[in-house]
C-alpha atoms as a PDB file:
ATOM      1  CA  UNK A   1     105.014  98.398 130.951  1.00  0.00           C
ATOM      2  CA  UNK A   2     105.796 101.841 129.522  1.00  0.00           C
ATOM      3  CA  UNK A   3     107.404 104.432 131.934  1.00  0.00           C
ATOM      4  CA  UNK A   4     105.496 107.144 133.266  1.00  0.00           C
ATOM      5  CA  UNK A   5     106.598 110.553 130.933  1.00  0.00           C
ATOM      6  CA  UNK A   6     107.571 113.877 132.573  1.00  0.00           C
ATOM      7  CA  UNK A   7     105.317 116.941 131.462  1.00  0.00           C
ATOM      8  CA  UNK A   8     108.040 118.216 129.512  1.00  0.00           C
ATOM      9  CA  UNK A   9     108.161 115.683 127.759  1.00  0.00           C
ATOM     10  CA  UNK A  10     104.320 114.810 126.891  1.00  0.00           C
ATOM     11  CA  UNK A  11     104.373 118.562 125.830  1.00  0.00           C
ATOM     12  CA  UNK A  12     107.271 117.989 123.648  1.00  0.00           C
ATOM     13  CA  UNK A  13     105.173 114.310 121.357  1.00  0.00           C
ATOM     14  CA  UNK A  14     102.094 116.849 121.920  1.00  0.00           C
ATOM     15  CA  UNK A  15     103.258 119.623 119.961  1.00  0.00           C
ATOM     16  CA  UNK A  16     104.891 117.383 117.644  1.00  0.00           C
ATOM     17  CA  UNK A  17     101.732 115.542 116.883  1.00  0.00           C
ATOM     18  CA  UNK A  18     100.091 118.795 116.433  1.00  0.00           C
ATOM     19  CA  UNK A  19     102.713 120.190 113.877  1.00  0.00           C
ATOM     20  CA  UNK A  20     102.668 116.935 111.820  1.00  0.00           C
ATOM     21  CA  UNK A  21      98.243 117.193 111.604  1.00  0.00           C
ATOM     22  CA  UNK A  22      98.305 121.153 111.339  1.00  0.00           C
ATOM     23  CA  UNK A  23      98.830 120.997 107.687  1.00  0.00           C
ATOM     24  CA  UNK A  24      95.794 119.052 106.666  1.00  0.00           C
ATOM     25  CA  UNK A  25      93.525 119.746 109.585  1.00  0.00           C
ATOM     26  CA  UNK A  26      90.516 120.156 108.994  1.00  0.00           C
ATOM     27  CA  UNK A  27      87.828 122.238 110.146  1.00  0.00           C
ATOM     28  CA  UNK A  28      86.220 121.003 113.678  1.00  0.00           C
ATOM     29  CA  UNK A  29      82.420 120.521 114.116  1.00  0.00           C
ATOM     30  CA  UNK A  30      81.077 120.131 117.713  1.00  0.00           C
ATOM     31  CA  UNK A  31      77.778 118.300 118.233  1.00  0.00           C
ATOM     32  CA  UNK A  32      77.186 121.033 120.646  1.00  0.00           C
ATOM     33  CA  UNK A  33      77.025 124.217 120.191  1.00  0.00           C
ATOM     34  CA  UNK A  34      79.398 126.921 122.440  1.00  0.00           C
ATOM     35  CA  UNK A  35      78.039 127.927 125.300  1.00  0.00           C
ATOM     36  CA  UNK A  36      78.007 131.741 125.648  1.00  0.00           C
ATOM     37  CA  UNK A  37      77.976 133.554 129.053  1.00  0.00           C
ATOM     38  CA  UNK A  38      74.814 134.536 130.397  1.00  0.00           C
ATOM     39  CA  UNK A  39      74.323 137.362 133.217  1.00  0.00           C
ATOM     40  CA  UNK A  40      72.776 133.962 135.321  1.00  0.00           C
ATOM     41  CA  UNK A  41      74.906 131.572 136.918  1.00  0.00           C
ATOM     42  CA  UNK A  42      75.298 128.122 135.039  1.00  0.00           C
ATOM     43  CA  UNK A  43      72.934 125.436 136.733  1.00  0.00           C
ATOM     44  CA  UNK A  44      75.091 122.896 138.434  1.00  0.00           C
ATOM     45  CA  UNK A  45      74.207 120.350 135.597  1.00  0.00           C
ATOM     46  CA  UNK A  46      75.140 122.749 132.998  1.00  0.00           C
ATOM     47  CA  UNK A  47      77.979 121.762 129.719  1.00  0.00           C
ATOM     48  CA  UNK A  48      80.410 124.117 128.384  1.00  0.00           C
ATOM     49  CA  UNK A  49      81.704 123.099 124.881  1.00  0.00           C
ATOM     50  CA  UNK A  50      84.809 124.033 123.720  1.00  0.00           C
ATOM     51  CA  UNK A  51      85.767 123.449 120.369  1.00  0.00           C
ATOM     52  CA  UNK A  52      89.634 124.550 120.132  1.00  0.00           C
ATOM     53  CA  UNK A  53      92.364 122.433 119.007  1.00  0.00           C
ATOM     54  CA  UNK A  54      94.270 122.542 121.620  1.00  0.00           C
ATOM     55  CA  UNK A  55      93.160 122.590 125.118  1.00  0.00           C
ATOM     56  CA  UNK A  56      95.210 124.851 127.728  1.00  0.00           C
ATOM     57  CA  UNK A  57      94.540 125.639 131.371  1.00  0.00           C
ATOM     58  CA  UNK A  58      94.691 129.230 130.022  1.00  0.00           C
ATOM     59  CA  UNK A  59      92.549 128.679 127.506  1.00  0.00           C
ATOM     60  CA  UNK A  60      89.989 127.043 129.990  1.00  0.00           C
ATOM     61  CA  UNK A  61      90.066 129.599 132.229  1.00  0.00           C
ATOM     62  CA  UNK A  62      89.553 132.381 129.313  1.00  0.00           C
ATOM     63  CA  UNK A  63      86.774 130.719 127.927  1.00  0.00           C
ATOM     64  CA  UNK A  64      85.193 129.432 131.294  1.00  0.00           C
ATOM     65  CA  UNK A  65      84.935 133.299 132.548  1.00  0.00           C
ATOM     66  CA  UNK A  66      85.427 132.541 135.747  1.00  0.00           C
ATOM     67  CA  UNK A  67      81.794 131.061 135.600  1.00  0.00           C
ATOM     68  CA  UNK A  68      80.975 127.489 137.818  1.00  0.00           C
ATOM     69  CA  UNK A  69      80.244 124.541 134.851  1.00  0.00           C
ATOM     70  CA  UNK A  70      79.758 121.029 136.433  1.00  0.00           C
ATOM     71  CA  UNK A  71      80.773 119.838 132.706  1.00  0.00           C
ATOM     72  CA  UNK A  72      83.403 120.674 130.285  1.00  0.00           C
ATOM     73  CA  UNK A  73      82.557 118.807 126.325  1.00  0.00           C
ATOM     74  CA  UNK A  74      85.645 118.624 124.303  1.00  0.00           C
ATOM     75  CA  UNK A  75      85.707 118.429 120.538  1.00  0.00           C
ATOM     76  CA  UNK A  76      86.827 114.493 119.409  1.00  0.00           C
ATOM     77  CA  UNK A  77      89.926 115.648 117.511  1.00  0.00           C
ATOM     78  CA  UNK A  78      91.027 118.184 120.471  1.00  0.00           C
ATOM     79  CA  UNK A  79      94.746 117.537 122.133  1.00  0.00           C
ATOM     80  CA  UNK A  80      94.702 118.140 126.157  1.00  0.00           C
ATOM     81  CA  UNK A  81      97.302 119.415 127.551  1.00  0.00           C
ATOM     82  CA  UNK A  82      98.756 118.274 131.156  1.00  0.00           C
ATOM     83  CA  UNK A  83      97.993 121.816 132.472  1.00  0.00           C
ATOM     84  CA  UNK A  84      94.527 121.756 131.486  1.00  0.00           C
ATOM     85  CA  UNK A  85      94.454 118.312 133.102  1.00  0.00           C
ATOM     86  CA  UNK A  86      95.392 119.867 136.306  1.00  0.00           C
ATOM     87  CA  UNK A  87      92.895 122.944 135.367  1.00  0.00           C
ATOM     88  CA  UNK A  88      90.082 120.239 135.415  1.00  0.00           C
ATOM     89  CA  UNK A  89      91.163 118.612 138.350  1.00  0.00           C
ATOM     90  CA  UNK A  90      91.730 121.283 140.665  1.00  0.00           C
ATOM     91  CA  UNK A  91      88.246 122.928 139.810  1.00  0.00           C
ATOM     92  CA  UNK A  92      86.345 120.013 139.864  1.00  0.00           C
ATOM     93  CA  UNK A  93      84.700 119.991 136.287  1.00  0.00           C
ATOM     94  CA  UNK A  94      83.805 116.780 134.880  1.00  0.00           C
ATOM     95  CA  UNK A  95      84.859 116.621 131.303  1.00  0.00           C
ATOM     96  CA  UNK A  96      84.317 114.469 127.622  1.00  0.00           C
ATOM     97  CA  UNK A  97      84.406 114.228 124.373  1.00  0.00           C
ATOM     98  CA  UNK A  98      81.523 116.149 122.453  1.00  0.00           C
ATOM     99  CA  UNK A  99      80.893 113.322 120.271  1.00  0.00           C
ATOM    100  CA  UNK A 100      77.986 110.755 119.956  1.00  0.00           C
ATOM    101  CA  UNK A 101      78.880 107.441 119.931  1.00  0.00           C
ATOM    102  CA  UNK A 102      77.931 105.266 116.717  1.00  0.00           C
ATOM    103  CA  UNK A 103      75.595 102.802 117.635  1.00  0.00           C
ATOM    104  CA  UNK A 104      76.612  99.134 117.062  1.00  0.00           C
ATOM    105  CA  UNK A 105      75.162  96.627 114.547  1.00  0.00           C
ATOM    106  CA  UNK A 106      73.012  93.892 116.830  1.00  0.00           C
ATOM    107  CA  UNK A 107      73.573  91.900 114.193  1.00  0.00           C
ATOM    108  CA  UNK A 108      77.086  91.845 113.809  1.00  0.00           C
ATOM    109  CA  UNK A 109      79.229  91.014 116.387  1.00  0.00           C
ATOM    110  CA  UNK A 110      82.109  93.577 118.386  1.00  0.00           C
ATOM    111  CA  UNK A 111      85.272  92.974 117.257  1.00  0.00           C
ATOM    112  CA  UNK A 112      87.029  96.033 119.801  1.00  0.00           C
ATOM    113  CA  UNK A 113      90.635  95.981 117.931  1.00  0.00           C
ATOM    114  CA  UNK A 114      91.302  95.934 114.406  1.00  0.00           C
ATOM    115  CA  UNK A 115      94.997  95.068 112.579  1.00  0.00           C
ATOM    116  CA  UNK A 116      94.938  96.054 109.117  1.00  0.00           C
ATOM    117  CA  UNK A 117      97.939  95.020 107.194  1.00  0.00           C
ATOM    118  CA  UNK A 118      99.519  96.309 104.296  1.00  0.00           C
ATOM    119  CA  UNK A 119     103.036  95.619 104.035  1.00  0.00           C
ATOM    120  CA  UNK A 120     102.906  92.072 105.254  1.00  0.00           C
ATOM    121  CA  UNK A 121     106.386  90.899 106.897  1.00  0.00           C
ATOM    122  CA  UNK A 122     106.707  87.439 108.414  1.00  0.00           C
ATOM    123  CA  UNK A 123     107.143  89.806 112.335  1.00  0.00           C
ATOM    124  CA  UNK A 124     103.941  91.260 111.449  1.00  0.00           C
ATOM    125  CA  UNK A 125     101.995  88.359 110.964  1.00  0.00           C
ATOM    126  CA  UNK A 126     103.427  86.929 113.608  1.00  0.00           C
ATOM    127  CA  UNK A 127     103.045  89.444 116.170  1.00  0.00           C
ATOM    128  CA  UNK A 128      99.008  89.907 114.815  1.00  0.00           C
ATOM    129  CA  UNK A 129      98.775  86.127 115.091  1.00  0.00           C
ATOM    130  CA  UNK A 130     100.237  86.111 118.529  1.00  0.00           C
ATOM    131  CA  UNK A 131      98.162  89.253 119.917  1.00  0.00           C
ATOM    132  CA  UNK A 132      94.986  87.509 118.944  1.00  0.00           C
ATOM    133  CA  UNK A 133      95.596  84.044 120.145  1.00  0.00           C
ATOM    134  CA  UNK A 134      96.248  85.535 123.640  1.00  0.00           C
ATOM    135  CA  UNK A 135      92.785  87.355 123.912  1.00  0.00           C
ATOM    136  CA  UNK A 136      91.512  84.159 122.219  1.00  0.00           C
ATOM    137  CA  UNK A 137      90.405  86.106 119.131  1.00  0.00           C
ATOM    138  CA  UNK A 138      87.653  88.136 120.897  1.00  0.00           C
ATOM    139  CA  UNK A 139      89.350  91.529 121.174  1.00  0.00           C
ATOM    140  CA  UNK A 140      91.654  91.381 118.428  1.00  0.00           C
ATOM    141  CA  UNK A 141      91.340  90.511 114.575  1.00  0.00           C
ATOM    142  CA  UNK A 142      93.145  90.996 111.524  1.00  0.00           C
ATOM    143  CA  UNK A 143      93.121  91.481 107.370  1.00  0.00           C
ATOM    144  CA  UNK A 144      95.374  91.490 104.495  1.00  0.00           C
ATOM    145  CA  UNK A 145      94.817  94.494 102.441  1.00  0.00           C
ATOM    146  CA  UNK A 146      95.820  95.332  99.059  1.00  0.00           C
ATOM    147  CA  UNK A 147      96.877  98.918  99.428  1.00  0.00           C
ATOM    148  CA  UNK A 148      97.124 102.570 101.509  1.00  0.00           C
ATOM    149  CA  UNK A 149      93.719 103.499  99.791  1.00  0.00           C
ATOM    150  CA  UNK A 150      91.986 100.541 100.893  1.00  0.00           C
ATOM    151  CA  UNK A 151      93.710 100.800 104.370  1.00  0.00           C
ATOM    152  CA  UNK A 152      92.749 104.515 104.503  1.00  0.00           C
ATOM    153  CA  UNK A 153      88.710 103.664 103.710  1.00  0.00           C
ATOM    154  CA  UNK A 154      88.455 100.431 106.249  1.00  0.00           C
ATOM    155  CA  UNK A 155      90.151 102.363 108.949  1.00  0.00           C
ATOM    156  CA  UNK A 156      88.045 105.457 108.714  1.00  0.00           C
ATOM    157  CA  UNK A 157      84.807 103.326 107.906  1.00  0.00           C
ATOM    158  CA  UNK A 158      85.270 101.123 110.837  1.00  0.00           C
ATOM    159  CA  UNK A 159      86.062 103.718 113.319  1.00  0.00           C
ATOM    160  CA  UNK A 160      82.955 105.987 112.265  1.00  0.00           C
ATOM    161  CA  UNK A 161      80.634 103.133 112.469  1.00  0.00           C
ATOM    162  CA  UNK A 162      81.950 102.510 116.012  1.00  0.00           C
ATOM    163  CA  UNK A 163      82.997  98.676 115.052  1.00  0.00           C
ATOM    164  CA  UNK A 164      86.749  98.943 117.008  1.00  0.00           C
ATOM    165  CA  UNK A 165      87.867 100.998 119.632  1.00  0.00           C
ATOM    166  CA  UNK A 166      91.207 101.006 117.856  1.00  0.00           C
ATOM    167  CA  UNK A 167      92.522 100.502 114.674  1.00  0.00           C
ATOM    168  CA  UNK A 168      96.074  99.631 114.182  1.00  0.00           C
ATOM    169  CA  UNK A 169      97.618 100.031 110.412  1.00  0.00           C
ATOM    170  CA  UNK A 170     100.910  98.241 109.357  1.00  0.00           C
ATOM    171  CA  UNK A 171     102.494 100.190 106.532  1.00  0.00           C
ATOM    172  CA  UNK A 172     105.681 101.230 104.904  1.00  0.00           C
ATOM    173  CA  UNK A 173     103.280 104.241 103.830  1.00  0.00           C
ATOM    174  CA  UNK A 174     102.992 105.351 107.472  1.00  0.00           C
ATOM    175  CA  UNK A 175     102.684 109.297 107.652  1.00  0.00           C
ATOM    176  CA  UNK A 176     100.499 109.296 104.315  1.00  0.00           C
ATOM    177  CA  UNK A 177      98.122 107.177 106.055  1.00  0.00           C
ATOM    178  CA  UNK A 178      98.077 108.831 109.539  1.00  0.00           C
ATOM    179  CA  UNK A 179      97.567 112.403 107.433  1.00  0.00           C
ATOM    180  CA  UNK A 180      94.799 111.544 105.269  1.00  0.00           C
ATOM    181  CA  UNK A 181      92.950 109.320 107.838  1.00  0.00           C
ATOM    182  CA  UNK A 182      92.580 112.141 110.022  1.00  0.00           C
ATOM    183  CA  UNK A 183      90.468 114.320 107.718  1.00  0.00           C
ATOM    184  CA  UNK A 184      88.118 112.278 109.004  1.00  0.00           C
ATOM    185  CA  UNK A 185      86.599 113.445 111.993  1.00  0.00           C
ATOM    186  CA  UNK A 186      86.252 111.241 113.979  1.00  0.00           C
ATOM    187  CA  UNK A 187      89.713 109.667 113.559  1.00  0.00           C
ATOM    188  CA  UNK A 188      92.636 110.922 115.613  1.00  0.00           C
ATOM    189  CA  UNK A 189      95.743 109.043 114.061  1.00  0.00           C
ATOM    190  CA  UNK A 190      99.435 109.335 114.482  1.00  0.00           C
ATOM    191  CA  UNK A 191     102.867 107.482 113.061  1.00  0.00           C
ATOM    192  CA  UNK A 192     104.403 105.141 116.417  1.00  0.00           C
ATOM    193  CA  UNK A 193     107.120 104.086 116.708  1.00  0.00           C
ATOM    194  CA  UNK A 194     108.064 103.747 120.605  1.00  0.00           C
ATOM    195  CA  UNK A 195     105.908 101.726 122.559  1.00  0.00           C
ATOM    196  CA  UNK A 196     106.953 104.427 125.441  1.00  0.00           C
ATOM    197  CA  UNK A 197     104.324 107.486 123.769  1.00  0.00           C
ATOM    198  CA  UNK A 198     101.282 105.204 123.630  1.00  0.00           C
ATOM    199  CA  UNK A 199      99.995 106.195 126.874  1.00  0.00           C
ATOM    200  CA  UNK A 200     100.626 109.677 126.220  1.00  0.00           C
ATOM    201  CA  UNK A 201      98.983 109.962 122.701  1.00  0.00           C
ATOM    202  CA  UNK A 202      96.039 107.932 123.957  1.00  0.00           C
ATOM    203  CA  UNK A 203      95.314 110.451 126.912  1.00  0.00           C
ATOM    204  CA  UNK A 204      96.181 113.859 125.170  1.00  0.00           C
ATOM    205  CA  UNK A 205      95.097 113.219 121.733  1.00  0.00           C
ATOM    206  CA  UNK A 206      92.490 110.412 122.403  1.00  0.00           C
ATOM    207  CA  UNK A 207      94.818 108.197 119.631  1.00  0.00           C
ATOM    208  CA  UNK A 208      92.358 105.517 118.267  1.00  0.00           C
ATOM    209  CA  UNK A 209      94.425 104.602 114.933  1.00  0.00           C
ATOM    210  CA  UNK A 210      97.531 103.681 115.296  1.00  0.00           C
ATOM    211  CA  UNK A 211     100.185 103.571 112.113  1.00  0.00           C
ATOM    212  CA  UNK A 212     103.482 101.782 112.095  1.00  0.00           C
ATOM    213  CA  UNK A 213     105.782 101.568 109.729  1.00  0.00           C
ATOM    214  CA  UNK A 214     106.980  97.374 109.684  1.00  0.00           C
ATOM    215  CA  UNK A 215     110.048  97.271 107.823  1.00  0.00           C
ATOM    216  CA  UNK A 216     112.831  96.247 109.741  1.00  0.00           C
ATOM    217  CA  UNK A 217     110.676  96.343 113.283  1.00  0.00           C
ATOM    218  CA  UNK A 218     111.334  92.786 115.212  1.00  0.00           C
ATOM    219  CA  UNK A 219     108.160  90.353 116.444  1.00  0.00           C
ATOM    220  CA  UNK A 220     109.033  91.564 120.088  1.00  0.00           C
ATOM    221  CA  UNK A 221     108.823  95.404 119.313  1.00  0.00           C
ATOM    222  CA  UNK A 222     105.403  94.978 117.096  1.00  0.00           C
ATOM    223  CA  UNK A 223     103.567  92.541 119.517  1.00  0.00           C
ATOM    224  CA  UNK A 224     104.797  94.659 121.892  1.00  0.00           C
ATOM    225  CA  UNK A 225     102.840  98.055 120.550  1.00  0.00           C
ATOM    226  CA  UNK A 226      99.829  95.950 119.922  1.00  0.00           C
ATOM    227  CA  UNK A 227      99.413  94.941 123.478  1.00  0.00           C
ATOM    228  CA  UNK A 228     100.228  98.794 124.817  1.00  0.00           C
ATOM    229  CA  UNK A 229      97.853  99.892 122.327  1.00  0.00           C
ATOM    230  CA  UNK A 230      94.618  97.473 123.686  1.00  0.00           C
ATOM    231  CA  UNK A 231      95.020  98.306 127.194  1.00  0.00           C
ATOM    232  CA  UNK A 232      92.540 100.175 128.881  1.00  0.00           C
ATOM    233  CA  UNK A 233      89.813 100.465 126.365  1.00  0.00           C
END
């Protein structure tokens, strides 16, 4: 089980997640628009949406005006900081991600986690193998791609239809796959490598595709991000 990370350190993989997206980020679009401060009070039901980047108890206390909201929407792509965490918390507001879920295919059915592999060693197809004969091949399944192009479009496609709740790429390619997927906006990707920062990317940056780079990675430490990746979803 991964060890619980100091807030030092979750603010340290934060801002380095944020660094490595910064140069091909892309412009956010909220499903709701910003709410602007009235002269009334908010109704106890009401929804603030903030649409920044990055999410800071200062920033949440700027943009909140010292005004009562029952609900806080966050942008999909948006990283949370601990502080703002603690912001929520502490005054109460009920918080989510601004974006509408896709609506599943009756016809077709759920598959939640996805493997896509690319650079096919013998540990990766044995740790995919082993992942979905434990779940018993409901949660997890698998395909043999041909290339980062066609990794990049079935990632992306499957995550903005809402077919998995997480997609996890295997790729010598790694950081060329995590940049480009998340142009898409409804894709938050980043490179892993230690199983120890799943928890952490999953809470602050809402991580849904996962890229790791196989080469020279044993069965043990690539089963061993698959399983860390499909909890608690």
């Amino acid at each position: 089980m991964a060890l619980a990370l100091d807030e030092k350190l979750v603010e340290s993989i934060v801002g380095e997640v944020m660094h490595r997206l910064r140069p091909t980020a892309q412009p956010v679009r909220a499903a709701v628009a910003p709410a602007r401060p009235s002269p009334l009070a908010p109704q106890p039901s009401a929804t603030f949406a903030v649409v920044d980047r990055v999410v800071t108890a200062e920033l949440l206390a700027s943009r909140l005006n010292g005004q009562k909201w029952a609900k806080v929407a966050i942008c999909p792509k948006a990283v949370i900081t601990p502080s703002a965490f603690d912001y929520l918390r502490t005054h109460k507001i009920v918080w989510h991600r601004n974006t509408a879920e896709a609506a599943p295919n009756p016809n077709k059915p759920m598959t939640r986690w996805k493997a896509l592999i690319v650079t096919a060693t013998p540990s990766v197809l044995q740790a995919v193998e082993h992942t979905e004969s434990q779940t018993f091949g409901k949660q997890w399944s698998h395909e043999l791609l041909g290339g980062v192009d066609e990794a990049i479009s079935a990632a992306t496609s499957a995550i903005n239809r809402g077919e998995a709740s997480g997609i996890a790429v295997f790729a010598d390619h790694a950081e060329l796959i995590a940049c480009r997927a998340n142009r898409s906006e409804r894709v938050n990707a980043a490179v892993v490598s230690d199983v120890q920062l799943i928890p952490a990317l999953k809470q602050y940056m809402n991580l849904n595709l996962m890229v790791v780079r196989p080469s020279g990675r044993s069965f043990f430490e690539l089963r061993n991000l698959l399983k860390e990746f499909g909890k608690g979803q």
